[in-house]
Protein backbone atom coordinates (compact mmCIF):
# COMPACT_ATOMS: atom_id res chain seq x y z
CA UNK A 1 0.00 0.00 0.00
CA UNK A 2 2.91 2.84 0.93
CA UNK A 3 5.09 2.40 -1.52
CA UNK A 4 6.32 6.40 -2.03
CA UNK A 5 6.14 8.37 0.89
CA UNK A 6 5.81 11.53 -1.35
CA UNK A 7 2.50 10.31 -2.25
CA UNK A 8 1.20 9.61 1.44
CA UNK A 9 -1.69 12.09 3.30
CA UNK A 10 -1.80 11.28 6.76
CA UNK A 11 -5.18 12.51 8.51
CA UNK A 12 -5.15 13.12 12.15
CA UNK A 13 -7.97 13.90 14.18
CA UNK A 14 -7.27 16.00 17.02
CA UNK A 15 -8.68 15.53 20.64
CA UNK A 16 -7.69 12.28 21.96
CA UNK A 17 -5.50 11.52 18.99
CA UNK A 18 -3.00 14.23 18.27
CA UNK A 19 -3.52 16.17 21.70
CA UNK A 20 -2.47 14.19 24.88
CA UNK A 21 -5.16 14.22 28.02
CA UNK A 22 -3.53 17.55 29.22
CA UNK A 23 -4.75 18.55 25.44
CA UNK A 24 -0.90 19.21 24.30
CA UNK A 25 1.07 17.97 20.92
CA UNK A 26 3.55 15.51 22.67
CA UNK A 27 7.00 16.03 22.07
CA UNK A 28 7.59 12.69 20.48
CA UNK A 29 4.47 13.15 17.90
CA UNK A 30 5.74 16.55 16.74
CA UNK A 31 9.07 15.68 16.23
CA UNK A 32 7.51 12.51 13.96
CA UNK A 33 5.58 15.01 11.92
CA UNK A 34 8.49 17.07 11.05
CA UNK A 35 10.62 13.64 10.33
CA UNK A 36 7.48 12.77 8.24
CA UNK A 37 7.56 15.85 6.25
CA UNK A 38 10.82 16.05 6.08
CA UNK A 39 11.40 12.83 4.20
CA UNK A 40 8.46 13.75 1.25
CA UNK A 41 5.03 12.61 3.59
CA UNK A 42 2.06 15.12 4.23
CA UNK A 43 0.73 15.57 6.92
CA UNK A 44 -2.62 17.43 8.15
CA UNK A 45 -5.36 17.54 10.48
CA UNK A 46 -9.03 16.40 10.16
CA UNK A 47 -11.41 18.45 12.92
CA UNK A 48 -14.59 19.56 14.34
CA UNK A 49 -12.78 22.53 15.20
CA UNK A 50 -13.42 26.19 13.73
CA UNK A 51 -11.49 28.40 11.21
CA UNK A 52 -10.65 30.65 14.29
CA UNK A 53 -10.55 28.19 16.73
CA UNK A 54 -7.70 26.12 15.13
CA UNK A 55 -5.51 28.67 13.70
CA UNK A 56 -3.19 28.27 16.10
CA UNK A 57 -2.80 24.70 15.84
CA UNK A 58 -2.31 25.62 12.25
CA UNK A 59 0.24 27.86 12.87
CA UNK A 60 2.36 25.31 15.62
CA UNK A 61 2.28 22.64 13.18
CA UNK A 62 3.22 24.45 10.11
CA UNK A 63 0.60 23.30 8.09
CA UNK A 64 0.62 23.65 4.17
CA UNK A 65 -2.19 21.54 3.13
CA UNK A 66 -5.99 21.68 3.55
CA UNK A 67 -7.83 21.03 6.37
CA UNK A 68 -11.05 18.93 7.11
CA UNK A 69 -12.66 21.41 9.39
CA UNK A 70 -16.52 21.60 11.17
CA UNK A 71 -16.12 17.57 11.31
CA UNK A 72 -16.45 17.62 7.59
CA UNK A 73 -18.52 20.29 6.94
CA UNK A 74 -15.53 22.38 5.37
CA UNK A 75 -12.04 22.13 4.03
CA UNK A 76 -9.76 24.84 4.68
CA UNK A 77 -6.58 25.93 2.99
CA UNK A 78 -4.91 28.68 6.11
CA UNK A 79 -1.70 28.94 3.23
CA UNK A 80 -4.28 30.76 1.12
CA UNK A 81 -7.02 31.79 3.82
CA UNK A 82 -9.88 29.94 1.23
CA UNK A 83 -12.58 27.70 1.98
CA UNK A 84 -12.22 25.55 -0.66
CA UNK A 85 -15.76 22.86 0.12
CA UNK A 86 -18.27 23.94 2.42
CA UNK A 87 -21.89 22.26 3.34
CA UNK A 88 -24.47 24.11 5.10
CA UNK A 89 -27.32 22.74 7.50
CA UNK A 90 -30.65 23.01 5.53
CA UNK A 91 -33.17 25.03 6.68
CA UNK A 92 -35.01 24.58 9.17
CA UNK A 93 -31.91 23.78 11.34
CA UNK A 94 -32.83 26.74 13.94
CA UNK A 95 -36.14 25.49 13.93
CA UNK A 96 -34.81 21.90 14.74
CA UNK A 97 -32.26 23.08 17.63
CA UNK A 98 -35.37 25.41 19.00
CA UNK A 99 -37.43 22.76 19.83
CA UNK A 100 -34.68 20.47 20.92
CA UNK A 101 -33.69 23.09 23.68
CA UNK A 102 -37.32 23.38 24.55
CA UNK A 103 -37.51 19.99 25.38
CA UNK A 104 -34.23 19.58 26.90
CA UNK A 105 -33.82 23.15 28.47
CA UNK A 106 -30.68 22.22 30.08
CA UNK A 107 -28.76 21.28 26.94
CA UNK A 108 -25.78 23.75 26.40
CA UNK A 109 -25.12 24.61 22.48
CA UNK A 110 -23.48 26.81 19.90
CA UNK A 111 -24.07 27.57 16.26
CA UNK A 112 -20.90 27.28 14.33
CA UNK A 113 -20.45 29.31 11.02
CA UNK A 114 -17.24 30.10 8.96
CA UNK A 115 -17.56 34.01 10.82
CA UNK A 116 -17.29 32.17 14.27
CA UNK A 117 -19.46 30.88 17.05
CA UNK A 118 -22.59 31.78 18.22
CA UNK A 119 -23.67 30.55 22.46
CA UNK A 120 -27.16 29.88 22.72
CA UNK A 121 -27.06 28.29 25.96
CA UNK A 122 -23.76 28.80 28.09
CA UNK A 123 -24.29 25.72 30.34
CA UNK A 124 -21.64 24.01 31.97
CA UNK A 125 -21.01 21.57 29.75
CA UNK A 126 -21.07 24.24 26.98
CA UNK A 127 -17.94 26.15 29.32
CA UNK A 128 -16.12 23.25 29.34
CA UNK A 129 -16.20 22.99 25.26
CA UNK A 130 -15.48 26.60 24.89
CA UNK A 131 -12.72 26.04 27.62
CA UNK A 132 -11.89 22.87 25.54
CA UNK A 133 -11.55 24.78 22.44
CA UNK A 134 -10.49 28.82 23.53
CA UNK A 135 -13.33 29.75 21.94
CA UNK A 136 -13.66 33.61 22.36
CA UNK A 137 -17.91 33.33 20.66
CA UNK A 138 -20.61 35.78 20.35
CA UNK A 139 -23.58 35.07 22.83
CA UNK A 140 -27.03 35.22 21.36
CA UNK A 141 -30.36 33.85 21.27
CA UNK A 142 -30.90 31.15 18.68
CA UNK A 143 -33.26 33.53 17.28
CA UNK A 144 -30.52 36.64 17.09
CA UNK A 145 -27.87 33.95 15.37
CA UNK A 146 -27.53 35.00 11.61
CA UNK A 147 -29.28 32.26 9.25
CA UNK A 148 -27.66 30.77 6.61
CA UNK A 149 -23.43 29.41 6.73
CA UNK A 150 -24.76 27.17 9.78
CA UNK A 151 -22.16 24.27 9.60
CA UNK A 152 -22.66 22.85 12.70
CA UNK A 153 -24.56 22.89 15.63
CA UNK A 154 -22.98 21.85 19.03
CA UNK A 155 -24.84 19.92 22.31
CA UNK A 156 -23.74 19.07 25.32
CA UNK A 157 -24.65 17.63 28.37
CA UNK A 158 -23.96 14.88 30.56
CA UNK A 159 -23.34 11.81 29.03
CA UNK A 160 -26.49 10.40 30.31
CA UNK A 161 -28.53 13.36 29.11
CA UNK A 162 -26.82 13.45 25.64
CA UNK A 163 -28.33 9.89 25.20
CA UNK A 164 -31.85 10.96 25.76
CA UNK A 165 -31.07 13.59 23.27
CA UNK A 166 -30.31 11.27 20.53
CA UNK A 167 -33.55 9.51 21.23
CA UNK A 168 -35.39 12.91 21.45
CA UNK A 169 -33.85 13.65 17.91
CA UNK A 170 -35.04 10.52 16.57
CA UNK A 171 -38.52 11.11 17.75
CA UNK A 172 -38.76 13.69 15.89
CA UNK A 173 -37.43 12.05 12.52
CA UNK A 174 -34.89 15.28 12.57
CA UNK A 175 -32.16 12.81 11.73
CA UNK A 176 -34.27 12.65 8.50
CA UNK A 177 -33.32 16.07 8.13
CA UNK A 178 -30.13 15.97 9.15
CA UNK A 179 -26.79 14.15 10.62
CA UNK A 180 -26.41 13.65 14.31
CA UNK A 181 -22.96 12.19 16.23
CA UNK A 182 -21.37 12.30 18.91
CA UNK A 183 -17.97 14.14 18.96
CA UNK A 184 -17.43 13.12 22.66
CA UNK A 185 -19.00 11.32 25.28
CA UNK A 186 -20.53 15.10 26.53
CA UNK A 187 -20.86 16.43 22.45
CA UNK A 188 -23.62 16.22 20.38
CA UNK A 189 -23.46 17.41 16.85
CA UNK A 190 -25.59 18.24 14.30
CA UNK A 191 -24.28 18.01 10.84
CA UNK A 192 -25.85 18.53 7.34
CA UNK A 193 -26.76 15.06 5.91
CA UNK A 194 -24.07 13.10 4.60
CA UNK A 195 -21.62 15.49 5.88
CA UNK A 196 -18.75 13.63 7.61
CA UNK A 197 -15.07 13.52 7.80
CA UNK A 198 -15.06 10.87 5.71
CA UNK A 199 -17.00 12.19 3.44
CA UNK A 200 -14.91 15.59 3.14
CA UNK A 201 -12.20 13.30 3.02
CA UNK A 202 -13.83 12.25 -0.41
CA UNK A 203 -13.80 15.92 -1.38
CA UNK A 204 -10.14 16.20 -0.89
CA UNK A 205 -9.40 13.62 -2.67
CA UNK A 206 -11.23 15.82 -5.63
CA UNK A 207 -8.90 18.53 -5.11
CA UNK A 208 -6.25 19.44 -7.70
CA UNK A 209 -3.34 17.84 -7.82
CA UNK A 210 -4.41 14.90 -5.39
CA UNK A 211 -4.62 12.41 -7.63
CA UNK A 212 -2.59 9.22 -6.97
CA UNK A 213 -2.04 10.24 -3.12
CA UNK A 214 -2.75 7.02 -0.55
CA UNK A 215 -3.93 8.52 2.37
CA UNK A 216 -3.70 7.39 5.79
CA UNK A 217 -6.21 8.28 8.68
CA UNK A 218 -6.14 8.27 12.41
CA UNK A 219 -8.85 9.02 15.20
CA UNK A 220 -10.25 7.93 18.30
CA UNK A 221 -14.24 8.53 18.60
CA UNK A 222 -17.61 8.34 16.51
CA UNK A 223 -17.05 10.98 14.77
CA UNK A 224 -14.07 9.76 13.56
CA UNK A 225 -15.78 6.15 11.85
CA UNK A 226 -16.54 7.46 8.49
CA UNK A 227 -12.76 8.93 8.04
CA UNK A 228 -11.38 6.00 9.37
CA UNK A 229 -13.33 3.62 6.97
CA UNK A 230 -12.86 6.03 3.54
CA UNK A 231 -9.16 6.05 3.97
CA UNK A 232 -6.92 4.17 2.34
CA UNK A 233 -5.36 2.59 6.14
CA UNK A 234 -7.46 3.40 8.71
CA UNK A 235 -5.67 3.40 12.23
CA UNK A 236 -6.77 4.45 15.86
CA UNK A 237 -4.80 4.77 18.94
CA UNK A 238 -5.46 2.52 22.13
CA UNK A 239 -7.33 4.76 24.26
CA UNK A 240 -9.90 4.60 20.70
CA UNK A 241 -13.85 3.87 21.64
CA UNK A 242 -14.59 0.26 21.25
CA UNK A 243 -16.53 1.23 17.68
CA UNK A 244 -13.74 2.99 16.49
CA UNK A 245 -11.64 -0.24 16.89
CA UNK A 246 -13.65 -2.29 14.95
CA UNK A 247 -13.79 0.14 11.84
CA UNK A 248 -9.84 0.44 11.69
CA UNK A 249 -7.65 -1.54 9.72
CA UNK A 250 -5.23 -1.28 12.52
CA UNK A 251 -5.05 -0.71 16.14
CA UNK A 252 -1.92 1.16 17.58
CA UNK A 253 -0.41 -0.03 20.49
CA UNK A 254 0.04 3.31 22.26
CA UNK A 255 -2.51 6.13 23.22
CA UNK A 256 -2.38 9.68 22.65
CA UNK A 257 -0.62 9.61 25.89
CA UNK A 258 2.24 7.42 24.25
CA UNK A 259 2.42 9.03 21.12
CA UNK A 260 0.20 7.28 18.99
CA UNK A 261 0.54 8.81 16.03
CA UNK A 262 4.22 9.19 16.27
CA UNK A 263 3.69 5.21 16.34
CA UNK A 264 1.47 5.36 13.22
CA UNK A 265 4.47 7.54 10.79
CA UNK A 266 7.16 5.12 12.08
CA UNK A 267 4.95 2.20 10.58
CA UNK A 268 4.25 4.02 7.25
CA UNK A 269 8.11 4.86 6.94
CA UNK A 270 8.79 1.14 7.12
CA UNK A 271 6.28 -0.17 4.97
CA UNK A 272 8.07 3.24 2.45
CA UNK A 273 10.86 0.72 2.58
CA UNK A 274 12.92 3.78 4.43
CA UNK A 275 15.61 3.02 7.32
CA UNK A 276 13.90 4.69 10.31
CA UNK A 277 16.39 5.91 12.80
């Protein structure tokens, strides 16, 4: 399968992949990427992260290609500042979160567009995402948010209260309307339909001068399946849910902790046929 490393993308999702538990690069995973790079590979992220919000991730890992943003809702090229795919919720998506929050008045949530975020309910659990993610968002009504360019619309709760909300949502049929997964055991996400990472990994693959690239993805939760499964290898770390593990064509034998995807380059340098020192 790796036969040139020029022609290798490697994917990595972000929390509880890339970032360690104290949500940090580790030392050993960085200095893999820049070996990586150095020797012909690409490497880049895929995230339910912001334009904003990840810019400085961006920035500390030197990225030069595009990346899957909004968990798939967007790619985004920060070497030319261009959104180069986007998908939008349909309408009726402010309609849909309304009457979720009515029911469930102690969800927390947050509209996500490409001008920022938008707080609609500044819960806990939505303090610890915006914590999570140093978000600095607007704080409105769901009503006040500005329609249209909704990519994503955040939950969260307790993880026993985000599973009644999955069952509220299919109650209502609105995951006939739209896509619903969990980004965390406390994250709930609502996603126009067919919009995943795998799928925008699909859209990359689209993009100029990718043809003939193998690429290579790594991640640790739900949100993470589709990727894992539309990739050429398909890898999670240890500490990966249970469902994750069964999708991959590999399991790594360290977590994020150990370095996992440090663990995942060394592999596709060896199968490159190149000494790794």
């Amino acid at each position: 399968m790796f036969k040139d490393l020029s022609k290798v993308i490697l994917l990595s999702d972000m929390d509880g992949t890339l970032l360690n538990s104290k949500k940090q690069i580790n030392e050993t995973d960085m200095a893999a990427i820049e070996k990586f790079r150095s020797l012909g590979g690409k490497f880049t992220i895929a995230t339910g992260r912001t334009i904003q919000t990840f810019e400085q991730y961006a920035e500390t890992l030197k990225l030069t290609m595009p990346v899957i943003m909004y968990n798939g809702a967007a790619l985004y090229d920060y070497s030319k500042s261009e959104i180069l795919y986007s998908r939008s919720l349909p309408d009726g998506c402010r309609e849909m979160a309304e009457e979720l929050l009515m029911q469930m008045p102690d969800a927390g949530g947050e509209v996500l567009r490409t001008d920022g975020t938008y707080v609609f309910s500044n819960t806990e659990y939505q303090q610890l995402h915006t914590k999570l993610c140093g978000i600095t968002p607007e704080y409105a009504e769901l009503g006040e948010i500005p329609g249209g360019d909704w990519l994503k619309v955040l939950f969260a709760m307790s993880p026993e209260d985000i599973s009644y909300l999955e069952i509220l949502v299919k109650q209502l049929h609105f995951n006939e309307q739209a896509d619903f997964v969990r980004s965390s055991t406390i994250f709930l996400e609502m996603l126009p339909k067919g919009v995943s990472k795998g799928a925008a990994l699909e859209e990359y693959r689209k993009l100029d001068g990718m043809s003939g690239y193998t690429f290579a993805a790594i991640g640790d939760f739900d949100n993470d399946i589709e990727m894992i499964k539309a990739a050429d290898f398909g890898v999670c770390p240890a500490n990966a849910e249970e469902s994750v593990k069964k999708a991959a064509d590999h399991v790594l034998s360290r977590t994020n902790d150990e370095g996992a995807v440090a663990e995942l380059i060394d592999y596709i340098i060896a199968e490159c046929g190149i000494m790794n020192e």
